[in-house]
Protein backbone atom coordinates (compact mmCIF):
# COMPACT_ATOMS: atom_id res chain seq x y z
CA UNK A 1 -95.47 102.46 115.24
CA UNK A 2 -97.49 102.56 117.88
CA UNK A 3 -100.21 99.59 118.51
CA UNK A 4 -103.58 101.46 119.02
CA UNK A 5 -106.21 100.48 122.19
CA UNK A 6 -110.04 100.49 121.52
CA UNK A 7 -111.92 102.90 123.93
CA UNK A 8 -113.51 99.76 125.40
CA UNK A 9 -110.05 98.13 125.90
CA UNK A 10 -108.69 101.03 127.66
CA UNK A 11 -111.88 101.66 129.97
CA UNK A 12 -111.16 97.94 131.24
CA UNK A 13 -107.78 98.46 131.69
CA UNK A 14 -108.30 101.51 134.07
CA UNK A 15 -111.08 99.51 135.83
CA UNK A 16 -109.17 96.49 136.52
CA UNK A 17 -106.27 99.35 137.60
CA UNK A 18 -109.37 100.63 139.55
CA UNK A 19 -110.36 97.48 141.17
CA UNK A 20 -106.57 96.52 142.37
CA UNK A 21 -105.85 100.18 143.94
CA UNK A 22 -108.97 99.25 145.73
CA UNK A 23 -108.14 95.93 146.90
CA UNK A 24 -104.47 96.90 147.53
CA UNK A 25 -106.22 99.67 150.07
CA UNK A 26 -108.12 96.64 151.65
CA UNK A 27 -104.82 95.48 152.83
CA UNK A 28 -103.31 97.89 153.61
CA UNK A 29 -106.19 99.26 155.94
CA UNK A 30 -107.94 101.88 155.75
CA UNK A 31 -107.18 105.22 156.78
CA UNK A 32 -103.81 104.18 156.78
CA UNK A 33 -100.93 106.15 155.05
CA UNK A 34 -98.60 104.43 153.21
CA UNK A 35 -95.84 106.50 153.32
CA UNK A 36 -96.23 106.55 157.12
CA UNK A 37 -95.64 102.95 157.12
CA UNK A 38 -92.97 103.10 155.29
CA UNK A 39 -91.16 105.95 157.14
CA UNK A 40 -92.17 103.80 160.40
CA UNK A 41 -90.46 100.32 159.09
CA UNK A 42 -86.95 102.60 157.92
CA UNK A 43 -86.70 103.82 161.66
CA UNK A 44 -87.30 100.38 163.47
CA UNK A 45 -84.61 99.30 160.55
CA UNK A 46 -82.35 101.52 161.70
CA UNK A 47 -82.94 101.11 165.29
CA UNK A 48 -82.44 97.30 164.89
CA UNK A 49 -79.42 97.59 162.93
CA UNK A 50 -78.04 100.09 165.67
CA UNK A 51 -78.75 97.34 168.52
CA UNK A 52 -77.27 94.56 166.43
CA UNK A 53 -74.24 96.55 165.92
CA UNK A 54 -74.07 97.17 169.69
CA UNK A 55 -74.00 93.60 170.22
CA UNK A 56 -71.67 92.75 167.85
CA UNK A 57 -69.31 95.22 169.31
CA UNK A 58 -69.93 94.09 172.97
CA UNK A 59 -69.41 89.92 171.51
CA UNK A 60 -66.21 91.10 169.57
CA UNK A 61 -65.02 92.65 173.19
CA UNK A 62 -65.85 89.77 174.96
CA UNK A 63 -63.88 87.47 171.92
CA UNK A 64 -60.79 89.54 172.67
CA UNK A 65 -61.11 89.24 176.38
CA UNK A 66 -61.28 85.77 176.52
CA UNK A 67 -58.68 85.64 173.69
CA UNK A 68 -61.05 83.62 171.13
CA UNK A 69 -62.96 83.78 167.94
CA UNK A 70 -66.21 86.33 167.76
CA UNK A 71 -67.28 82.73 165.74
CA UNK A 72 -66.17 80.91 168.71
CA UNK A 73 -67.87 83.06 171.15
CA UNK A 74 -71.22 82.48 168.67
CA UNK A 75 -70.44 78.90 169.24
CA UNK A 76 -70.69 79.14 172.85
CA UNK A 77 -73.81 81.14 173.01
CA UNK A 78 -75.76 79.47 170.62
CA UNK A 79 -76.06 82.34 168.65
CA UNK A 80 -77.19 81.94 164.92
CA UNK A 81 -75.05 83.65 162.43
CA UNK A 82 -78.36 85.09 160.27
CA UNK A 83 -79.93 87.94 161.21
């Protein structure tokens, strides 16, 4: 059974649905494309994730060089263990 909405009730609802898309734009900017922005943030994702893999790489190389811990090696270069 399906619980029935007055006309009035469902002419709110889309207004208030209305009103948010609106103020949801406001932030967002205007003009601007959403999917664009998202597309934008995925690629400077992925290019942060390939430097930080580079690193790591280059501080696990320098670990076995000097024959110590990559957590060690973190240790002695103040470097935080979070992204």
């Amino acid at each position: 059974m399906h619980a029935s909405i007055s006309k009035e009730n469902q002419r709110q609802k889309v207004a208030d649905l209305e009103a948010e898309i609106e103020r949801l734009q406001g932030e967002l900017g205007e003009g601007k494309d959403a999917e664009a922005i998202v597309k934008r943030h995925i690629k400077l994702l992925h290019d942060y994730n390939e430097v930080k893999d580079a690193a790591q790489t280059l501080i696990g190389r320098l670990a076995a060089w000097r024959e110590t811990t990559i957590r060690q090696i973190h240790k002695d270069y103040d470097l935080e263990d979070r992204d």
